[in-house]
C-alpha atoms as a PDB file:
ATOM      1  CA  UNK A   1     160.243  88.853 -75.144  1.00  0.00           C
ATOM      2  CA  UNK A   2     163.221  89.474 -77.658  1.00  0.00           C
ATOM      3  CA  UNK A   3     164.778  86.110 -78.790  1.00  0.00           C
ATOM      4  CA  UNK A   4     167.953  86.884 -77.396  1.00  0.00           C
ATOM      5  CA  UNK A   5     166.958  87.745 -74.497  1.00  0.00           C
ATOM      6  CA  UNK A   6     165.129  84.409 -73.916  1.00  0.00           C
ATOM      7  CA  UNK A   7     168.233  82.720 -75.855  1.00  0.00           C
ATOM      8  CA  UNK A   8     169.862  84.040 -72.999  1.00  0.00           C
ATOM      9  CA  UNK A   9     168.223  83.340 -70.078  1.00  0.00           C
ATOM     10  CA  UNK A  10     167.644  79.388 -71.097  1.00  0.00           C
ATOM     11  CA  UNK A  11     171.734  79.186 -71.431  1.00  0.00           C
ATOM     12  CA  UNK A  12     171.912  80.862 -67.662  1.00  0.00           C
ATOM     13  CA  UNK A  13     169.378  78.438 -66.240  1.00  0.00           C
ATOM     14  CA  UNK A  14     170.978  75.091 -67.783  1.00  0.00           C
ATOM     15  CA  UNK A  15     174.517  76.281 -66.658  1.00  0.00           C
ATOM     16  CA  UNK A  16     172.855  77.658 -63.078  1.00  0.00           C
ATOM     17  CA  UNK A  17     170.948  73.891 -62.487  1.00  0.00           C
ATOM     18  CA  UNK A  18     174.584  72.122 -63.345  1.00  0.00           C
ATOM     19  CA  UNK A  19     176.421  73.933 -61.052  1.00  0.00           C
ATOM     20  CA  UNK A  20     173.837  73.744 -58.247  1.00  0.00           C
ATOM     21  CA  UNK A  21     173.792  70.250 -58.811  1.00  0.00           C
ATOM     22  CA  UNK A  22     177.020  69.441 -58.229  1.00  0.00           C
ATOM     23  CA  UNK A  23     177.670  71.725 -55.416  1.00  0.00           C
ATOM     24  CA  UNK A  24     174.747  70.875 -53.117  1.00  0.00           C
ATOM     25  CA  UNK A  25     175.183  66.770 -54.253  1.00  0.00           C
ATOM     26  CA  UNK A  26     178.705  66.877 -52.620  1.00  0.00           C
ATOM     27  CA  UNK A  27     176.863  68.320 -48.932  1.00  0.00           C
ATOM     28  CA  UNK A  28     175.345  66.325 -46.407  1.00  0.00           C
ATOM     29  CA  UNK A  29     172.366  67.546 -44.528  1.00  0.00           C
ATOM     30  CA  UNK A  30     174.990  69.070 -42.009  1.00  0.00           C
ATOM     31  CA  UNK A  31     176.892  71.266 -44.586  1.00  0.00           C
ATOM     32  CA  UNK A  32     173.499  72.364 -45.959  1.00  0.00           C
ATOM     33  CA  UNK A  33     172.395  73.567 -42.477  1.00  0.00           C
ATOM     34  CA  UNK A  34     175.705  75.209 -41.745  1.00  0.00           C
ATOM     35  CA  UNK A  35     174.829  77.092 -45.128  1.00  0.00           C
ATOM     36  CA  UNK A  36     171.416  78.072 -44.062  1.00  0.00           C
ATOM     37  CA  UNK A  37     172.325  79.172 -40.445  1.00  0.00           C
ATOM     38  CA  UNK A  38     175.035  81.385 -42.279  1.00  0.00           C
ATOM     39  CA  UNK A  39     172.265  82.668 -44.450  1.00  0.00           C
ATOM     40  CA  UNK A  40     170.033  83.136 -41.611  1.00  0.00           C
ATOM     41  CA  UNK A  41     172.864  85.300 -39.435  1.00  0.00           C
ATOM     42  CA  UNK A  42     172.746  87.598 -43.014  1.00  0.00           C
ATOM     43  CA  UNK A  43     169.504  88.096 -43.570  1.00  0.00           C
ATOM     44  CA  UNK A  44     168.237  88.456 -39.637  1.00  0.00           C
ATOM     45  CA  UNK A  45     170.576  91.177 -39.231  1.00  0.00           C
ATOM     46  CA  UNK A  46     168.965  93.615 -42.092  1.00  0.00           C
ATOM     47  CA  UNK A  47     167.155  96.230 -40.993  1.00  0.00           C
ATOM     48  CA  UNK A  48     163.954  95.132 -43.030  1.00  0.00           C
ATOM     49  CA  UNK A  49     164.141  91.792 -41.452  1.00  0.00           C
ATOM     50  CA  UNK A  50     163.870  93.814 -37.899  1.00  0.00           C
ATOM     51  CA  UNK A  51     160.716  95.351 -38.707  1.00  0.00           C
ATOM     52  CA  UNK A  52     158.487  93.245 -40.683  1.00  0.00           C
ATOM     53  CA  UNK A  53     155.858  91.585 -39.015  1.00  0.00           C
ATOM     54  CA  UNK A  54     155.270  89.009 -42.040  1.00  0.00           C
ATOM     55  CA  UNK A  55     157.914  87.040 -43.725  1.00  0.00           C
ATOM     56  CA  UNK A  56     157.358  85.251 -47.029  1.00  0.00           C
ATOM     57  CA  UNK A  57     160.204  82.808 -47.469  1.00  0.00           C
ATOM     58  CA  UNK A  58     159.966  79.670 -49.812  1.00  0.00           C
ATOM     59  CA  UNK A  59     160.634  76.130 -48.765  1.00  0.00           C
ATOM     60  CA  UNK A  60     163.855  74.952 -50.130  1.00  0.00           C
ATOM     61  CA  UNK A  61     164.041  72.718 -53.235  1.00  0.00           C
ATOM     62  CA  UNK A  62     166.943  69.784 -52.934  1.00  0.00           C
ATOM     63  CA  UNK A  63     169.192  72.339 -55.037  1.00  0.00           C
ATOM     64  CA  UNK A  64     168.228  75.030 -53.667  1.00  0.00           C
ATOM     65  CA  UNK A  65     170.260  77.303 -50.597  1.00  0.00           C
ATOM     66  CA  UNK A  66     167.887  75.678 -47.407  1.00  0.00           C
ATOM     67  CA  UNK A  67     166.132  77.926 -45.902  1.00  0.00           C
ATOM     68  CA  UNK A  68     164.717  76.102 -43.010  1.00  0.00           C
ATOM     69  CA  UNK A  69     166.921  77.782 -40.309  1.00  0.00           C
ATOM     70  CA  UNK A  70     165.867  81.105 -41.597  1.00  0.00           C
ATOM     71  CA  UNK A  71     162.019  79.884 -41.202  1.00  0.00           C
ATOM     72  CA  UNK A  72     163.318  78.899 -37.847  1.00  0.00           C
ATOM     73  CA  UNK A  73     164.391  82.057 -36.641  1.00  0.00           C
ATOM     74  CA  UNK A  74     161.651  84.268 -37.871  1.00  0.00           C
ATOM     75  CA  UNK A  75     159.198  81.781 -35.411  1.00  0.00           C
ATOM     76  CA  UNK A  76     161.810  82.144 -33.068  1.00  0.00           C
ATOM     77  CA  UNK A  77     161.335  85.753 -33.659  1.00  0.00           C
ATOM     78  CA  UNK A  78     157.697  85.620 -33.274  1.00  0.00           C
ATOM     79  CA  UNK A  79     157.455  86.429 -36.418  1.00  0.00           C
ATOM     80  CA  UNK A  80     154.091  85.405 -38.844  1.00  0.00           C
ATOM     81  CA  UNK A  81     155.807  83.301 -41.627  1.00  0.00           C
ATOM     82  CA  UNK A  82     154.137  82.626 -45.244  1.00  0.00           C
ATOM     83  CA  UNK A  83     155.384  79.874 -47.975  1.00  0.00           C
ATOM     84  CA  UNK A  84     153.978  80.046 -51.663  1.00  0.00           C
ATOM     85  CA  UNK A  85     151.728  77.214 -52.558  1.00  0.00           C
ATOM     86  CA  UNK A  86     151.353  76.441 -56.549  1.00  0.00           C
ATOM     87  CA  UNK A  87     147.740  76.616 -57.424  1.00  0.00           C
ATOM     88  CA  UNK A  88     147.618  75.932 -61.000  1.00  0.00           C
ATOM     89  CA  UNK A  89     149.543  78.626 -62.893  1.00  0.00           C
ATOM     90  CA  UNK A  90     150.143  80.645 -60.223  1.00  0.00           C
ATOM     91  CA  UNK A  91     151.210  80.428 -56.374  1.00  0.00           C
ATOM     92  CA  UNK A  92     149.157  81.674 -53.262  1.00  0.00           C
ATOM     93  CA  UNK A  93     150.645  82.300 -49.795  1.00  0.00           C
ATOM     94  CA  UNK A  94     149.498  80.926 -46.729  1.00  0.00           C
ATOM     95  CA  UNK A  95     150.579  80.901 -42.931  1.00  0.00           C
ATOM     96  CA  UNK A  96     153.319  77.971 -41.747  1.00  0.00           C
ATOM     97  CA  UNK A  97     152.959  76.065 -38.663  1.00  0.00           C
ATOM     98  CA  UNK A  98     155.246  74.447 -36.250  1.00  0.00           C
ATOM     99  CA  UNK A  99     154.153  71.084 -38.188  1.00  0.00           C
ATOM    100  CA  UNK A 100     155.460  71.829 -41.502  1.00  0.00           C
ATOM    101  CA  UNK A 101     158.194  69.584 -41.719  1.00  0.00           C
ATOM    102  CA  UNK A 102     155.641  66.741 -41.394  1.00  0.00           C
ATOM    103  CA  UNK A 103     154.288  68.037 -44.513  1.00  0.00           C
ATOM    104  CA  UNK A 104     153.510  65.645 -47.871  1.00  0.00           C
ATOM    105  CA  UNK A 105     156.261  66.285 -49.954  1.00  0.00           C
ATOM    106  CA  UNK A 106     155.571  66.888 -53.621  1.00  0.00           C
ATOM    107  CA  UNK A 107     157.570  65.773 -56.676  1.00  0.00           C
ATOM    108  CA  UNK A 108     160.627  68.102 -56.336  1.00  0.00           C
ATOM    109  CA  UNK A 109     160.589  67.100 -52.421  1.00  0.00           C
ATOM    110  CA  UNK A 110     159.267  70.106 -51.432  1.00  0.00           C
ATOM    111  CA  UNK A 111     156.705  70.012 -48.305  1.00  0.00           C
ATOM    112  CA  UNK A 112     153.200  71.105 -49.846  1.00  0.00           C
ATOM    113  CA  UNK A 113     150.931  73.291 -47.461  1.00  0.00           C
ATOM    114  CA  UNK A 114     147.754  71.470 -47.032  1.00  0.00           C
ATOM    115  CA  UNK A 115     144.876  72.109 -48.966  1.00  0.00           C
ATOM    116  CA  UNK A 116     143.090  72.815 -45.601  1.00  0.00           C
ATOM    117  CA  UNK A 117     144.833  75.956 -44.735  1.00  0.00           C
ATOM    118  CA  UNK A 118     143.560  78.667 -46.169  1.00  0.00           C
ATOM    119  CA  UNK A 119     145.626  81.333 -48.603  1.00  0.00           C
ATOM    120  CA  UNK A 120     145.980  84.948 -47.981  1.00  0.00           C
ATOM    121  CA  UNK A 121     145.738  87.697 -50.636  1.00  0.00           C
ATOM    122  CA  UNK A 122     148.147  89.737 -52.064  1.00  0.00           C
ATOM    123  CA  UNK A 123     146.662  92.745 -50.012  1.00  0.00           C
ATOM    124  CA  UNK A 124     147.257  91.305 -46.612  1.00  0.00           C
ATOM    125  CA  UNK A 125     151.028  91.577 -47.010  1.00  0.00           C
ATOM    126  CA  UNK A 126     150.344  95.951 -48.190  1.00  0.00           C
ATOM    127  CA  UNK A 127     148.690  96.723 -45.363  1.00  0.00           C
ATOM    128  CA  UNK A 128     151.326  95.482 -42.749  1.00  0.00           C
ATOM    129  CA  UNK A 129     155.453  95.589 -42.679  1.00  0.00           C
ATOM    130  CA  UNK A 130     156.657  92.601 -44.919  1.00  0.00           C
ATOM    131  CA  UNK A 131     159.447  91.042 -46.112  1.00  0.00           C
ATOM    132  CA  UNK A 132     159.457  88.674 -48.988  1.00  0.00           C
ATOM    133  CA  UNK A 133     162.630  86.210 -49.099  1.00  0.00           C
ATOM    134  CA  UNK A 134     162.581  85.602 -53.138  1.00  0.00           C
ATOM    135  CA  UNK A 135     164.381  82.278 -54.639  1.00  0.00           C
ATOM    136  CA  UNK A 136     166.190  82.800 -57.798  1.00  0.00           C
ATOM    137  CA  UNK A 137     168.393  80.572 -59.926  1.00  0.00           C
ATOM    138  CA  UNK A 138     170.455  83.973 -60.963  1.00  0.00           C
ATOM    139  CA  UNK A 139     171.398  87.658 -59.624  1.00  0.00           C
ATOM    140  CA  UNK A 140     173.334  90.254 -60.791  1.00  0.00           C
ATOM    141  CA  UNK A 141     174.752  93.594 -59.171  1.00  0.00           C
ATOM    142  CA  UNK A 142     171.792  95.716 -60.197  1.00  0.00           C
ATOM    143  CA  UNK A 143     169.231  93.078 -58.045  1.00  0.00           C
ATOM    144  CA  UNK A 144     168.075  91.182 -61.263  1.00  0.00           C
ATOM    145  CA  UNK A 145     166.529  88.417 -60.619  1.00  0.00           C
ATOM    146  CA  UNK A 146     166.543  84.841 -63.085  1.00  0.00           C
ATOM    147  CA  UNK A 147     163.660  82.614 -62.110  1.00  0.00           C
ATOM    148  CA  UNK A 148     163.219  78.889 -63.229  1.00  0.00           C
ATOM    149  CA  UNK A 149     160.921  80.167 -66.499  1.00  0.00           C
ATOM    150  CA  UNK A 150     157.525  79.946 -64.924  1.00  0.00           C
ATOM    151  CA  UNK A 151     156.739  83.486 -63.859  1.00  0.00           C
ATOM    152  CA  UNK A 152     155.103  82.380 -60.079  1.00  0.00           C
ATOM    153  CA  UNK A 153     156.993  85.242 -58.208  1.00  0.00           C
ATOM    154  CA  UNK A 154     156.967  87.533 -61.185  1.00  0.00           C
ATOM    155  CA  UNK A 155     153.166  87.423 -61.626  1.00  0.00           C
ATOM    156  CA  UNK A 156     152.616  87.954 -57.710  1.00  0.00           C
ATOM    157  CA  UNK A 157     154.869  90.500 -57.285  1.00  0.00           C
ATOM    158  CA  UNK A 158     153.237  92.768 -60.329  1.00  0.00           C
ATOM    159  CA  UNK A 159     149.686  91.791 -58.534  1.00  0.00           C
ATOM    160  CA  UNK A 160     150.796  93.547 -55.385  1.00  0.00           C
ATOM    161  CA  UNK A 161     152.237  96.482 -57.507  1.00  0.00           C
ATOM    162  CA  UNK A 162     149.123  96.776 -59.593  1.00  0.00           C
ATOM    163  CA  UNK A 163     147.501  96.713 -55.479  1.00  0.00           C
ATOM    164  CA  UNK A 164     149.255  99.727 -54.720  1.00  0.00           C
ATOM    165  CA  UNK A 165     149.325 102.032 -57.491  1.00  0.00           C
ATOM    166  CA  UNK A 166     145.285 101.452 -57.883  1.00  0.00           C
ATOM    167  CA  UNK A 167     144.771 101.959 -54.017  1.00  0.00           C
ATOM    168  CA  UNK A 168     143.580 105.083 -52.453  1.00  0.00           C
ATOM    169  CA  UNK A 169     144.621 103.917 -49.007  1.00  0.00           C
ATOM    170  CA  UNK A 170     148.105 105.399 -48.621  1.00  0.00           C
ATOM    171  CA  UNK A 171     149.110 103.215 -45.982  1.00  0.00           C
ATOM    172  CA  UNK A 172     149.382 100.377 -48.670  1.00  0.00           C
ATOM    173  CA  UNK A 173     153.345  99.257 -49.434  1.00  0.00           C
ATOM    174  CA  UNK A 174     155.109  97.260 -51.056  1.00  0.00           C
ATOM    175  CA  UNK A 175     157.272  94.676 -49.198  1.00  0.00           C
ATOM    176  CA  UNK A 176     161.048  94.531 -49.628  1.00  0.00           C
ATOM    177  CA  UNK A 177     162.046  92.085 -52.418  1.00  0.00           C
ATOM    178  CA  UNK A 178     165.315  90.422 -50.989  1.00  0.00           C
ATOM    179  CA  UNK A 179     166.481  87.523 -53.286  1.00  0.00           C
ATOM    180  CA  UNK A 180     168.826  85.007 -51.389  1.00  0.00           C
ATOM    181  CA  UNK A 181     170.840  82.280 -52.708  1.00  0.00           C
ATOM    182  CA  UNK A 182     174.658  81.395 -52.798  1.00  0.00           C
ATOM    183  CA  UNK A 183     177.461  83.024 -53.658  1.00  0.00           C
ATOM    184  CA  UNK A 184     177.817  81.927 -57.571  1.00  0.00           C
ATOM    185  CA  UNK A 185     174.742  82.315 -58.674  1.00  0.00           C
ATOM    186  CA  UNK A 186     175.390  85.961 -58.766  1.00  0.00           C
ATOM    187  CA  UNK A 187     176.329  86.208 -62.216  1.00  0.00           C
ATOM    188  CA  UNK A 188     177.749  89.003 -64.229  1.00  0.00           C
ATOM    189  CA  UNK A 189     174.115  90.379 -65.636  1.00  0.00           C
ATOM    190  CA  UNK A 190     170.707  88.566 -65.544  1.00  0.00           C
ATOM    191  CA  UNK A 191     168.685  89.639 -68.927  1.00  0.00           C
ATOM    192  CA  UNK A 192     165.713  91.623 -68.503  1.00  0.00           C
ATOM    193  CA  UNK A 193     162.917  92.602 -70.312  1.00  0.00           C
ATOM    194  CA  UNK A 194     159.879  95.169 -68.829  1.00  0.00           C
ATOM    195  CA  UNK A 195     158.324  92.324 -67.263  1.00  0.00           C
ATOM    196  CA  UNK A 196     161.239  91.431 -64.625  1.00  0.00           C
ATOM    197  CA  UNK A 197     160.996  92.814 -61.500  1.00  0.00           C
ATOM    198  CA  UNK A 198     164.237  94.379 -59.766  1.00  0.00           C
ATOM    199  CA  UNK A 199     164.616  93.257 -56.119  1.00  0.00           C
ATOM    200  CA  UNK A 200     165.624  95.714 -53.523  1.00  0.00           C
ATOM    201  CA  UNK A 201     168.591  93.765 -52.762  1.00  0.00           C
ATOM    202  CA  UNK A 202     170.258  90.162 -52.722  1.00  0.00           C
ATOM    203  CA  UNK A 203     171.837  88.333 -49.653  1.00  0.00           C
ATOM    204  CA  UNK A 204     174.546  85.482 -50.645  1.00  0.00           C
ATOM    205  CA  UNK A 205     176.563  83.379 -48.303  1.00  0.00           C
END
């Protein structure tokens, strides 16, 4: 990666992690639900979000937009709903329950999916309609995306990528890459290098 660029994207994520943590430190759990519900009404009412049969959403960090109403809805919905689980250096995906708000919580407070349940692969989400609800700590107006530096969501997405261009089933696809978040974190341009993966689009409230 050219030094700028990375120059770059470190100043975006210090200034990104200040201003989330000031804004969401002034909500109560109220607020933050109001947020998420408003977040929810955007994102249900996309016409990917209609069709998919899977949805991958993450579970919310403390400064991060909450995403348990849109979790809610999708169940509501019938929907089959999938949250990332770290595994080392990379994340795996695996099916949510009605329970998961009883989850352990890990250092970050984030509820951890058990070890028990058992991760999909990246080809279960080709083979069927599926949107994937990406977190970001930027966006810009071309659907950049600036992650928190550790490449989780980058290194999946390419695996699915690297699915479909080496299968010979043609009913493989890629699911729709929607990154959600608040308002100001779209910024003015995320910096990208041939490794960053443009989402289809990016729902703010």
């Amino acid at each position: 990666m050219d030094d700028r660029i990375r120059t770059r994207k470190s100043e975006i994520r210090k200034g990104m992690k200040r201003l989330l943590r000031e804004y969401l430190s002034g909500q109560d759990a109220e607020t933050r639900s109001r947020t998420g519900e408003a977040l929810a009404s955007k994102v249900c009412a996309l016409e990917t979000w209609k069709e998919a049969d899977y949805v991958c959403c993450f579970l919310s960090m403390p400064d991060e937009i909450e995403t348990g109403p849109l979790i809610d809805r999708a169940m509501q919905e019938h929907k089959s709903v999938f949250v990332p689980r770290i595994e080392g250096d990379d994340i795996s995906f695996v099916a949510l329950d009605k329970g998961w708000r009883g989850w352990e919580r890990d250092a970050w407070n984030i509820p951890v999916p058990p070890a028990h349940l058992e991760a999909v692969g990246p080809l279960f989400f080709l083979e069927s309609r599926t949107l994937f609800l990406v977190p970001g700590l930027a966006f810009d107006g071309f659907n950049r995306r600036l992650g928190r530096g550790k490449g989780y969501y980058d290194r999946y997405i390419a695996g699915m990528d690297e699915n479909v261009r080496a299968s010979r089933q043609t009913e493989y696809r890629m699911p729709t890459l929607v990154g959600i978040g608040l308002v100001f974190q779209v910024v003015p341009e995320v910096p990208a290098d041939e490794h960053d993966r443009i989402l289809d689009s990016v729902i703010t409230v």
